[in-house]
N, C-alpha and C. Protein backbone atom coordinates (compact mmCIF):
# COMPACT_ATOMS: atom_id res chain seq x y z
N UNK A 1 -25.06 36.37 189.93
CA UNK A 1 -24.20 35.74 190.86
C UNK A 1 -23.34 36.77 191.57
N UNK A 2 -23.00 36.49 192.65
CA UNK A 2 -22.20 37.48 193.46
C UNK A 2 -20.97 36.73 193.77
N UNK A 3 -19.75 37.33 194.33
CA UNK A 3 -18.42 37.13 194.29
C UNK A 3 -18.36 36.91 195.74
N UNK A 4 -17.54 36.09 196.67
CA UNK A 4 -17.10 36.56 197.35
C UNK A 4 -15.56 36.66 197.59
N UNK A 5 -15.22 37.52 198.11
CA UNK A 5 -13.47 37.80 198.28
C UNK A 5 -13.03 36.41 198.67
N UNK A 6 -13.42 35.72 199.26
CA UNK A 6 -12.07 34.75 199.63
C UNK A 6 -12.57 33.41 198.87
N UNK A 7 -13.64 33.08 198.25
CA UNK A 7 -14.08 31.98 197.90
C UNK A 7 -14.36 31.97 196.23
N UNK A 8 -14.44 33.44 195.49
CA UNK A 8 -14.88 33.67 194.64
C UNK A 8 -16.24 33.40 194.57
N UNK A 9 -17.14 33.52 192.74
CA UNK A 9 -18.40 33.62 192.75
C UNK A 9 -19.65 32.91 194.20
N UNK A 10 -20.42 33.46 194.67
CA UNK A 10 -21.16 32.42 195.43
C UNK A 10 -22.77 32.51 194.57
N UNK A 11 -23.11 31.53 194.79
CA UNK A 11 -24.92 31.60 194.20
C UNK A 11 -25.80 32.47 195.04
N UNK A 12 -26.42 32.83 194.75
CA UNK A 12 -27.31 33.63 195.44
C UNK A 12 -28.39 33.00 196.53
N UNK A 13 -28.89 32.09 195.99
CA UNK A 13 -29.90 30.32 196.77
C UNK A 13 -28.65 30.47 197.61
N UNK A 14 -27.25 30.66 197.88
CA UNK A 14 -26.12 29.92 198.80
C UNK A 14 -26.51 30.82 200.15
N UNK A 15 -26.73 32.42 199.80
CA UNK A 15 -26.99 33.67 200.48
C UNK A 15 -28.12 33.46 201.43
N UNK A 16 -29.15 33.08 200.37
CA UNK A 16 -30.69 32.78 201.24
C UNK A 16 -30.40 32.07 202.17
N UNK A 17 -29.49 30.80 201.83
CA UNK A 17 -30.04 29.59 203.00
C UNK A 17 -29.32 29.92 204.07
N UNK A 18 -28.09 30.74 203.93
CA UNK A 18 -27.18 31.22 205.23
C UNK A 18 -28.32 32.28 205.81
N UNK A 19 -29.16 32.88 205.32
CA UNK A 19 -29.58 34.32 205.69
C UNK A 19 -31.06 33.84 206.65
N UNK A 20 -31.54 32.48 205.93
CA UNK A 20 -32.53 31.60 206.64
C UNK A 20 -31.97 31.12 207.99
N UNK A 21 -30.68 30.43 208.02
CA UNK A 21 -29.93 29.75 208.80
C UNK A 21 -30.02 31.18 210.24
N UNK A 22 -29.54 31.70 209.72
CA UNK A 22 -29.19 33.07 210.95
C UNK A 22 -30.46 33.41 211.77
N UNK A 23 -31.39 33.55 210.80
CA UNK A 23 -32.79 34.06 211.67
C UNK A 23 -33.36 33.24 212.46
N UNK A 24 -33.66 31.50 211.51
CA UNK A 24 -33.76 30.58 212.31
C UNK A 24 -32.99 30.29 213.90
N UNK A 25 -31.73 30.73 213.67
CA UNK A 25 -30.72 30.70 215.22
C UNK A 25 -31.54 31.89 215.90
N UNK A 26 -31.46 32.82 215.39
CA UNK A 26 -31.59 34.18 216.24
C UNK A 26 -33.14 33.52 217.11
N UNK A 27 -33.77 33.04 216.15
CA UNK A 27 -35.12 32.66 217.02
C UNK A 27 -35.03 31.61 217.94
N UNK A 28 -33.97 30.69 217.84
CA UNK A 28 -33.79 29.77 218.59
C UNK A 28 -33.14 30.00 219.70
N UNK A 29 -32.05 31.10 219.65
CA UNK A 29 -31.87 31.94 220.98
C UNK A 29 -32.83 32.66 221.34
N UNK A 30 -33.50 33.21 220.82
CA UNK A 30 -34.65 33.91 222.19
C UNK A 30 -35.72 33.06 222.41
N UNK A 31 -35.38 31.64 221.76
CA UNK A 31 -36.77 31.15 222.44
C UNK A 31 -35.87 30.55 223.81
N UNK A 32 -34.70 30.28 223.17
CA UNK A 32 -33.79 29.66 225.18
C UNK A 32 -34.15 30.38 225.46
N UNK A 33 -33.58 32.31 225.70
CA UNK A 33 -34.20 33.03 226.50
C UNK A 33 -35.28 32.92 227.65
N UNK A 34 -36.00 33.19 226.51
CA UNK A 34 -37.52 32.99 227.47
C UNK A 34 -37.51 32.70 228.24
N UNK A 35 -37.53 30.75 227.99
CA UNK A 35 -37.44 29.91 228.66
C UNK A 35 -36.94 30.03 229.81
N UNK A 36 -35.25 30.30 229.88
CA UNK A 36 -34.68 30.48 230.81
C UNK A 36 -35.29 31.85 231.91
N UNK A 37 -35.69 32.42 231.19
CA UNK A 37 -36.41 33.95 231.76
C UNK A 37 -38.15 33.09 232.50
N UNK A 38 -38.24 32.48 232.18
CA UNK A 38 -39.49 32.01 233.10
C UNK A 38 -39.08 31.22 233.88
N UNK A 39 -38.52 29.95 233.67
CA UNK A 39 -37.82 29.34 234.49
C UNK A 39 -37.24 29.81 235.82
N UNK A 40 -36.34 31.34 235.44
CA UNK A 40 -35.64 31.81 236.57
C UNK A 40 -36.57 32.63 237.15
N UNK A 41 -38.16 32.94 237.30
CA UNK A 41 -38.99 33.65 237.41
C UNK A 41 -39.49 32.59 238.33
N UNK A 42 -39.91 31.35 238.14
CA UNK A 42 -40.67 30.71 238.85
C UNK A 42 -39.80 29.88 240.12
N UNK A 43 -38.63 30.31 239.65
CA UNK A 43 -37.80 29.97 240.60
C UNK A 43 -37.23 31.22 242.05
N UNK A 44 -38.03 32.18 241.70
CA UNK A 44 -37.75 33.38 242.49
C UNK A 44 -39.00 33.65 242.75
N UNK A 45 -40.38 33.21 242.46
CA UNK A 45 -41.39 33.04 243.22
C UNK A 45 -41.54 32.12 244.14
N UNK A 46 -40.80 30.67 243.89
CA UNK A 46 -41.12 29.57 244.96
C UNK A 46 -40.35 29.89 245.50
N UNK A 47 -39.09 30.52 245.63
CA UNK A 47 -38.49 31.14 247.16
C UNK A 47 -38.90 31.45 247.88
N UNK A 48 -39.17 33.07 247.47
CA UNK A 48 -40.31 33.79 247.99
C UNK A 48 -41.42 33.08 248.67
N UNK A 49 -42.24 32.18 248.56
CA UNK A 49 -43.35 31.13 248.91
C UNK A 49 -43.09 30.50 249.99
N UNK A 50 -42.05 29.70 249.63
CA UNK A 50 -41.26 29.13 250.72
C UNK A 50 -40.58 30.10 251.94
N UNK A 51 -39.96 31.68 251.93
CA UNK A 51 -39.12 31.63 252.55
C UNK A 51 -40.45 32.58 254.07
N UNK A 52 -41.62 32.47 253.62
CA UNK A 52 -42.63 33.30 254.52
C UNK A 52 -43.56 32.41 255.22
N UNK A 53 -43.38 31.54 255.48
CA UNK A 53 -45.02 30.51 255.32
C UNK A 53 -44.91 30.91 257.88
N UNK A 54 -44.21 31.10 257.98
CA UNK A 54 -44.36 31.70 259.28
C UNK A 54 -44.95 32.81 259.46
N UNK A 55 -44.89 33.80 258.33
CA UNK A 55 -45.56 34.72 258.19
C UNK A 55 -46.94 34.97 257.72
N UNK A 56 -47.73 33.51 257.42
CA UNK A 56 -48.78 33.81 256.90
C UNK A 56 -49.91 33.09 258.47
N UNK A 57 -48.93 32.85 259.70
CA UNK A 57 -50.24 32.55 260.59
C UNK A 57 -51.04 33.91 260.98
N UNK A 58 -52.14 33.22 261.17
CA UNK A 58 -53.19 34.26 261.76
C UNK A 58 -52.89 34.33 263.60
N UNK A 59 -53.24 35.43 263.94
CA UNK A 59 -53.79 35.24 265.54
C UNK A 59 -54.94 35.13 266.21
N UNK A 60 -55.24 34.59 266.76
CA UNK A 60 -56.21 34.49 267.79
C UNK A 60 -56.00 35.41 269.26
N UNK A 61 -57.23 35.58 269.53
CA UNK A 61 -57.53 36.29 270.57
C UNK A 61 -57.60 35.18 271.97
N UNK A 62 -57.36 35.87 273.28
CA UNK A 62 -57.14 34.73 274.36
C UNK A 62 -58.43 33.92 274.56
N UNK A 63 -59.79 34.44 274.28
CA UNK A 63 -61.40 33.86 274.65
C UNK A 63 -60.89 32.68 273.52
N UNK A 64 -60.74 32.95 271.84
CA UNK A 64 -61.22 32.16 270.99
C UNK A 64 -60.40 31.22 271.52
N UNK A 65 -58.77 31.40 271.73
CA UNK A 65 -58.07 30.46 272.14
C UNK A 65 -58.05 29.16 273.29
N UNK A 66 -58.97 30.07 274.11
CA UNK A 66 -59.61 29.11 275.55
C UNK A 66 -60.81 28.21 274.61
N UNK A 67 -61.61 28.99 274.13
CA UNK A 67 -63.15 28.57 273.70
C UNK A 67 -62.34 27.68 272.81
N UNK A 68 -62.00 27.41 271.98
CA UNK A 68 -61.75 26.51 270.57
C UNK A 68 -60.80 25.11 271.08
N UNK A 69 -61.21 24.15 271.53
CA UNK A 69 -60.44 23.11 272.03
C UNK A 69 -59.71 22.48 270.94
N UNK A 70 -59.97 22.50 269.61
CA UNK A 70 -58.81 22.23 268.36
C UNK A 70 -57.60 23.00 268.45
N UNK A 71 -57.52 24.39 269.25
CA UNK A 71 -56.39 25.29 268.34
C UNK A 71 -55.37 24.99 269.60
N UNK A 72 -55.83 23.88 270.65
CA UNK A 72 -54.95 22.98 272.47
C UNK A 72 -54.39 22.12 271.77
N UNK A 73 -54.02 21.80 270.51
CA UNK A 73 -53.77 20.50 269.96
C UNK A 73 -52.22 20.62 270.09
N UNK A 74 -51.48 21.76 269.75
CA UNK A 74 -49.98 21.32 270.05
C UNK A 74 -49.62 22.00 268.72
N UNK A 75 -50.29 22.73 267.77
CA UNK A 75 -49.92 23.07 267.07
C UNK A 75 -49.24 24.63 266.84
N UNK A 76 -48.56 24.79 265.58
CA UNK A 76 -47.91 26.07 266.15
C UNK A 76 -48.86 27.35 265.99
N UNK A 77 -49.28 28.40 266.69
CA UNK A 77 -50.02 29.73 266.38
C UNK A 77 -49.89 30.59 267.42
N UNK A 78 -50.79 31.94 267.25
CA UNK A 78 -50.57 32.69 267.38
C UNK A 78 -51.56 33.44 268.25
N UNK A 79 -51.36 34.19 269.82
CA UNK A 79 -52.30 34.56 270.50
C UNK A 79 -51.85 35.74 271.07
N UNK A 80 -53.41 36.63 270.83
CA UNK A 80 -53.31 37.87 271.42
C UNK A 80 -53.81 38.63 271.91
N UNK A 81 -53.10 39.31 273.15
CA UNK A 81 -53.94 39.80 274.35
C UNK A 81 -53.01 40.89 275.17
N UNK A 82 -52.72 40.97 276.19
CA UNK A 82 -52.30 42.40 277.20
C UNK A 82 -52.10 41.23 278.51
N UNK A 83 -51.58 41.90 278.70
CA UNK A 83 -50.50 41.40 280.12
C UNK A 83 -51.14 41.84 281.28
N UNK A 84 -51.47 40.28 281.70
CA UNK A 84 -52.26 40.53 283.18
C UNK A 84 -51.70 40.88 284.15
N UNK A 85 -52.57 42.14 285.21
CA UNK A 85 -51.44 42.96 286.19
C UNK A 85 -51.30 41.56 287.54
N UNK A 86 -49.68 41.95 287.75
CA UNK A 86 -49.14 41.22 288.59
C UNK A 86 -48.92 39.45 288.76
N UNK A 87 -49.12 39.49 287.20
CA UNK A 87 -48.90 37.74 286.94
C UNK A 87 -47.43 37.67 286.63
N UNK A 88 -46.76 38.89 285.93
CA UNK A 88 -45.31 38.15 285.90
C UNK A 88 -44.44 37.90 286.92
N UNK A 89 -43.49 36.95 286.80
CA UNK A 89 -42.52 36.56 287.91
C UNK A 89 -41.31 35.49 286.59
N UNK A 90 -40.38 35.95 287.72
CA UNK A 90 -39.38 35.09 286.74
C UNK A 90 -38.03 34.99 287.94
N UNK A 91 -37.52 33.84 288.06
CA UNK A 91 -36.38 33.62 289.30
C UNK A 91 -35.21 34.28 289.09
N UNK A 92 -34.50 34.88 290.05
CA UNK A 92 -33.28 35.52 290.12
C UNK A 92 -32.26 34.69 288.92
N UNK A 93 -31.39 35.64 288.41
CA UNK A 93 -30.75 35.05 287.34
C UNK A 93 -31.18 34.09 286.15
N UNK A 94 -32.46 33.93 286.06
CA UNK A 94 -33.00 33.22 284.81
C UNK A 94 -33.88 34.25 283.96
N UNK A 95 -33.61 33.64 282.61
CA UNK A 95 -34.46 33.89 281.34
C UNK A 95 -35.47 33.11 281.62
N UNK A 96 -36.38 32.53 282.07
CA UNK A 96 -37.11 31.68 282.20
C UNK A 96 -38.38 32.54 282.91
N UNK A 97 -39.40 33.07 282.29
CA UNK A 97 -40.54 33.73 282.23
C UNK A 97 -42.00 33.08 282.68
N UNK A 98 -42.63 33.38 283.25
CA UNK A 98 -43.98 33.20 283.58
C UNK A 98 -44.61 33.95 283.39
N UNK A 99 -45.85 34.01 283.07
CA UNK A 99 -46.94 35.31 283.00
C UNK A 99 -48.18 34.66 282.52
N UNK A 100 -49.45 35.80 282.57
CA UNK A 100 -50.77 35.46 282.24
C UNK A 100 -51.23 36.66 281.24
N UNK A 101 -51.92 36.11 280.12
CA UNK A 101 -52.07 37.14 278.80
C UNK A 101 -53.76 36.60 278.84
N UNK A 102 -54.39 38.28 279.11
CA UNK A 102 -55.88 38.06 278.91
C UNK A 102 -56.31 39.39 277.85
N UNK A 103 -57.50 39.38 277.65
CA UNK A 103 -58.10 40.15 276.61
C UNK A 103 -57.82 41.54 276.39
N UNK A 104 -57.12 42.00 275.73
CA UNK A 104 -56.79 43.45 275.46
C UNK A 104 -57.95 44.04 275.48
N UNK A 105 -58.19 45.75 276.19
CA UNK A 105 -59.29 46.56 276.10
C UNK A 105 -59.30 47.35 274.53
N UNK A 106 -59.95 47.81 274.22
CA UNK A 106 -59.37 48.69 272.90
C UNK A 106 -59.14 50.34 273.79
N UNK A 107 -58.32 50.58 273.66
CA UNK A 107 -57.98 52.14 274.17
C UNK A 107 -58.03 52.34 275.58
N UNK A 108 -57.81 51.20 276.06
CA UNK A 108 -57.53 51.28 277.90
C UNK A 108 -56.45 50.31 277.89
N UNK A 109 -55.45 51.06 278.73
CA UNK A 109 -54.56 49.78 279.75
C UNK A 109 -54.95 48.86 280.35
N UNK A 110 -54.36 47.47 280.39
CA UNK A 110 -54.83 46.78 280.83
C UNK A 110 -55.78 45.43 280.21
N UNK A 111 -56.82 44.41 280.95
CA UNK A 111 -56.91 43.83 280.65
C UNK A 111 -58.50 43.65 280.32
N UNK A 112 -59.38 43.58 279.82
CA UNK A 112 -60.65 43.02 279.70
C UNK A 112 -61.19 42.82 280.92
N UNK A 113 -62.01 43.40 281.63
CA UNK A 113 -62.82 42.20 283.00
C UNK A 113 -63.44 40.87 282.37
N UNK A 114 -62.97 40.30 283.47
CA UNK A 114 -63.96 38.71 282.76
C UNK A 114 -63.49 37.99 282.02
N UNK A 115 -61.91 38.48 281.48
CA UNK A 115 -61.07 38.03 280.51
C UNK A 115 -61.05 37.00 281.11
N UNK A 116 -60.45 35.72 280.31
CA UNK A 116 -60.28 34.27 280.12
C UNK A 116 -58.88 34.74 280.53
N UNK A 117 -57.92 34.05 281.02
CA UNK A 117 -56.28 34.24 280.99
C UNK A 117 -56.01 32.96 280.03
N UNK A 118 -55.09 32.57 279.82
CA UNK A 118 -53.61 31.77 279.11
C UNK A 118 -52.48 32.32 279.82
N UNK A 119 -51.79 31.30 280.62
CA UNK A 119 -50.35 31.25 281.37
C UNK A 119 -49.97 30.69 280.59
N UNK A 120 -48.38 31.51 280.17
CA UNK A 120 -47.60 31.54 279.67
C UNK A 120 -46.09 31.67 280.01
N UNK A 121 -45.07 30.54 279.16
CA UNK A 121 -43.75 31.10 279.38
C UNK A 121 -43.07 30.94 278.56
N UNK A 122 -41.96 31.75 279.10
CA UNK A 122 -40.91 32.74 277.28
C UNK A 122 -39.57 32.14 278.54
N UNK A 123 -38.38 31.69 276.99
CA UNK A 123 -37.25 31.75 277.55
C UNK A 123 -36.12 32.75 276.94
N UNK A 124 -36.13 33.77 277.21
CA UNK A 124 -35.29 34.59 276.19
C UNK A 124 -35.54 36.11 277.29
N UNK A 125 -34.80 37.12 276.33
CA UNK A 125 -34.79 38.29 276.49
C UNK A 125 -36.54 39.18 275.89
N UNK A 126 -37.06 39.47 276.93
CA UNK A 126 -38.37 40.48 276.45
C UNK A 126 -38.63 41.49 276.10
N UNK A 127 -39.24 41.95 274.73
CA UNK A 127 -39.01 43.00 274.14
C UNK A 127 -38.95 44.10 275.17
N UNK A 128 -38.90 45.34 274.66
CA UNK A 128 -38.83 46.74 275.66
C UNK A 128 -40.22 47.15 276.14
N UNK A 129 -41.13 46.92 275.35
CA UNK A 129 -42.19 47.25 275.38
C UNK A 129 -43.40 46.27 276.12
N UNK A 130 -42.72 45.16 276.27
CA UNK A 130 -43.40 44.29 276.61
C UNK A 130 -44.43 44.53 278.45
N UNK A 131 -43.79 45.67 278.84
CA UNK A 131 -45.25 45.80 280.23
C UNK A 131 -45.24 46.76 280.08
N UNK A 132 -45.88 47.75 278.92
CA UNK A 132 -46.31 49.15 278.91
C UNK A 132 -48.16 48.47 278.78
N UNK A 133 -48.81 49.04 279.63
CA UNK A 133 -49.84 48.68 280.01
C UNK A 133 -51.07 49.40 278.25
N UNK A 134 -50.82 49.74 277.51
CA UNK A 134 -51.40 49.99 276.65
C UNK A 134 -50.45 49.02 275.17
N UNK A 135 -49.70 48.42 275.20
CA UNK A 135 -49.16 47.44 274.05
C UNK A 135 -50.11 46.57 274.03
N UNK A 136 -50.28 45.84 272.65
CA UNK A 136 -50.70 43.95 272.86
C UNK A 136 -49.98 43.55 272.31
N UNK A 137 -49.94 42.10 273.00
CA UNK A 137 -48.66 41.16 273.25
C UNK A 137 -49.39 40.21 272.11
N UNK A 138 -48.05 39.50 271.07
CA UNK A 138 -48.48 38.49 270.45
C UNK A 138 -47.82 37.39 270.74
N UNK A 139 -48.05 36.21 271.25
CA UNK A 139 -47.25 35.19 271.36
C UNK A 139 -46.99 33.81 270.28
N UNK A 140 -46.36 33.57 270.15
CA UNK A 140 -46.16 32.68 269.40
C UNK A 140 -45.41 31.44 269.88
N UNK A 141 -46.39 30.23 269.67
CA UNK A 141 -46.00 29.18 269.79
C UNK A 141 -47.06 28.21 269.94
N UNK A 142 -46.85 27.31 271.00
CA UNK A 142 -47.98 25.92 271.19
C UNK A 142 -48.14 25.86 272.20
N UNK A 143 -49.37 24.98 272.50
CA UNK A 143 -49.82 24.91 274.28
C UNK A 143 -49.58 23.26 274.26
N UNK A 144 -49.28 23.44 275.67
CA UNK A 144 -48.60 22.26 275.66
C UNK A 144 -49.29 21.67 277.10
N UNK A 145 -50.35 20.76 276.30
CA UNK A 145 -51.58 20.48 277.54
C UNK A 145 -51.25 19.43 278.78
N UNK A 146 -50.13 19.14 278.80
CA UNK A 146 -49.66 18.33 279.54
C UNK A 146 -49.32 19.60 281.21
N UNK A 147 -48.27 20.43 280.57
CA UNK A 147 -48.31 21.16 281.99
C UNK A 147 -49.82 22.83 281.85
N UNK A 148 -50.84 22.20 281.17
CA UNK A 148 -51.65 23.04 280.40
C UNK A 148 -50.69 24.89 280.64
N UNK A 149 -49.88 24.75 279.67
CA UNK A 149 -48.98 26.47 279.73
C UNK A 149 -49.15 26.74 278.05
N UNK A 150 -49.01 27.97 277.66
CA UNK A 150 -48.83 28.46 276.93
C UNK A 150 -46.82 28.36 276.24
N UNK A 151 -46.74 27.52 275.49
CA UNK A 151 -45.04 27.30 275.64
C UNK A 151 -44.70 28.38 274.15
N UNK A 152 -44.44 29.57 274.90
CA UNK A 152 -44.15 30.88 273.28
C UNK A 152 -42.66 30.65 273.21
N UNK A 153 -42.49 31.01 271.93
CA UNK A 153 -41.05 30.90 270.96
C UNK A 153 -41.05 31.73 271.00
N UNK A 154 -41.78 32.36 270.22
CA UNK A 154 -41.47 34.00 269.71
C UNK A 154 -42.55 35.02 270.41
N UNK A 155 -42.45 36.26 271.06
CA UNK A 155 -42.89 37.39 271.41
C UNK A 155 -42.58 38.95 270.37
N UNK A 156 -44.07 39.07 269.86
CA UNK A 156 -44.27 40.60 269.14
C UNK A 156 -44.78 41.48 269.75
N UNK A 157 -44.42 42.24 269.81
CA UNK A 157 -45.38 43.64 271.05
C UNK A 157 -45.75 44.17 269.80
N UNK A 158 -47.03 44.73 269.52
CA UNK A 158 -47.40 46.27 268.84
C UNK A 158 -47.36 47.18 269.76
N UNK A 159 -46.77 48.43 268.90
CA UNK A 159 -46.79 50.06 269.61
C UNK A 159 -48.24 49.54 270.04
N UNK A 160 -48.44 50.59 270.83
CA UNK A 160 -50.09 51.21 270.99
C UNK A 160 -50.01 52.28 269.60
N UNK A 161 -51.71 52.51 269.54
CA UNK A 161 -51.73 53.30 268.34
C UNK A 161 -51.33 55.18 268.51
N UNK A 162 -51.44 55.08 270.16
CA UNK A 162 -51.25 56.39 270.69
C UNK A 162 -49.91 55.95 271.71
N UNK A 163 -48.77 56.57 271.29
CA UNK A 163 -47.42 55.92 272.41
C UNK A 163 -47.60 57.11 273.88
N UNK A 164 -47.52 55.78 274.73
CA UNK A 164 -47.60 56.25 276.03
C UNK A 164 -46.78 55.47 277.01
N UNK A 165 -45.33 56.24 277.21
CA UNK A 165 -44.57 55.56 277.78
C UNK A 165 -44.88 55.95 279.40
N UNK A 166 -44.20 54.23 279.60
CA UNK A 166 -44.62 54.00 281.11
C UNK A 166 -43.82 55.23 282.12
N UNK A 167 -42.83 55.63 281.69
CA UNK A 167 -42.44 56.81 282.20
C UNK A 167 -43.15 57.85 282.92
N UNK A 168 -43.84 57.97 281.90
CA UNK A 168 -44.74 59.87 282.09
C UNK A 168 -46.15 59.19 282.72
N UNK A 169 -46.20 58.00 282.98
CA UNK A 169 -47.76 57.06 283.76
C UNK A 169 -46.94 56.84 285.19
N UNK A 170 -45.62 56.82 285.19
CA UNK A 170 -45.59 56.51 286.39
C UNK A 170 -44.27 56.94 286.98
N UNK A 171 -43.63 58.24 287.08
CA UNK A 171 -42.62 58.54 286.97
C UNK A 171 -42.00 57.91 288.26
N UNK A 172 -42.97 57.67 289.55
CA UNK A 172 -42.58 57.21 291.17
C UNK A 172 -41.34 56.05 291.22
N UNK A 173 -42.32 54.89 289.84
CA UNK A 173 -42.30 53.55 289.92
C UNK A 173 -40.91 52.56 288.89
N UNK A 174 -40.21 54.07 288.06
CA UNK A 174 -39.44 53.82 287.35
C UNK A 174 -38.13 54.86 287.62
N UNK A 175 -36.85 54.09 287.66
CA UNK A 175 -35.91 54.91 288.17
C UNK A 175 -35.44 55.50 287.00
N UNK A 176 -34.99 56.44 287.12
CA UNK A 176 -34.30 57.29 286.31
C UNK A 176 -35.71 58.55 285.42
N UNK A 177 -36.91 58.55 286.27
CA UNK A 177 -38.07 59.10 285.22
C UNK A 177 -37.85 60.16 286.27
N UNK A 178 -38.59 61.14 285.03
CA UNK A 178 -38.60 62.61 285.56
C UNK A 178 -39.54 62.40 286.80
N UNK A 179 -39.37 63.37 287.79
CA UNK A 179 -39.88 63.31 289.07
C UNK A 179 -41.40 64.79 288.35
N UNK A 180 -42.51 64.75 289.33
CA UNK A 180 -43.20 65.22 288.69
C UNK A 180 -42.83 66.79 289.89
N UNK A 181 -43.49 67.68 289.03
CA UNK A 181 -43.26 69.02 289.67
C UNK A 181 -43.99 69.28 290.49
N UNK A 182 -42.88 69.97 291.61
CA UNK A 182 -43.50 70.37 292.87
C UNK A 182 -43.51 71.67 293.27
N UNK A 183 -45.10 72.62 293.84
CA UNK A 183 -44.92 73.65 293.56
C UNK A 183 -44.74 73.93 295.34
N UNK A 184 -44.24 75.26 295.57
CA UNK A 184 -44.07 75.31 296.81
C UNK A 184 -44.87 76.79 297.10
């Protein structure tokens, strides 16, 4: 038998069942743990899940987009192409955009011959990049077959894979670009 200081003798069977009691807890806290540790796991994946699902559309190209009479339905996606020369226009003092987006070349400015167009309009501010004749333009939004237009929310330019600012293509046509050298 063993003593203890404030209670005197204790049984030893008294020791075990406290010493059972403890481990049993200790296991019963890490099984909350866990629990709570998966719980808060699957709760920081369905965020995550949830907070991208804009990010998981695909794009289409302007042909598939003409050719595919399902993707005219009004729904939201994503189309991409290069900026047809001399389609934009937009009225004095408005955000209010017009333009025509046809088939990007691969490694030429410009547009596809024979390209299909999609007219399009943006109400907002347009990226910087948006008429460097080697970018493609992604638009985002729905067609809206009533005034048959392209109605974009959102506009993504990609760099080109080789940057070629409109500057040094056209120094005449942009103010403030280096003038090209003149020999005398």
């Amino acid at each position: 038998m063993q003593t203890d200081p404030y209670t005197g003798p204790v049984p030893v069977a008294e020791y075990a069942a406290e010493a059972e009691l403890e481990r049993s807890s200790w296991r019963n806290h890490r099984t909350r743990l866990l629990i709570l540790g998966g719980v808060i796991a699957l709760a920081v994946a369905y965020m995550v899940y949830a907070a991208f699902p804009g990010n998981t559309l695909y794009f289409v190209t302007v042909s598939e987009f003409m050719e595919d009479p399902r993707l005219r339905d009004g729904q939201t996606l994503r189309v991409a192409g290069a900026l047809a020369p001399d389609s934009f226009r937009r009225e004095d003092g408005s955000t209010l955009s017009y333009f025509s987006l046809g088939d990007k070349q691969a490694d030429v400015p410009g547009i596809a011959p024979g390209s299909p167009q999609v007219e399009a309009t943006y109400v907002g501010v347009l990226p910087d990049l948006f008429f460097n004749p080697h970018s493609e333009i992604i638009l985002e939004g729905h067609y809206d077959g009533h005034g048959e237009v392209f109605a974009t929310d959102n506009i993504l330019v990609k760099c080109p894979s080789k940057y070629q600012s409109m500057q040094s293509e056209n120094p005449d046509l942009i103010p403030g670009a280096a003038a090209p050298a003149q020999s005398y």
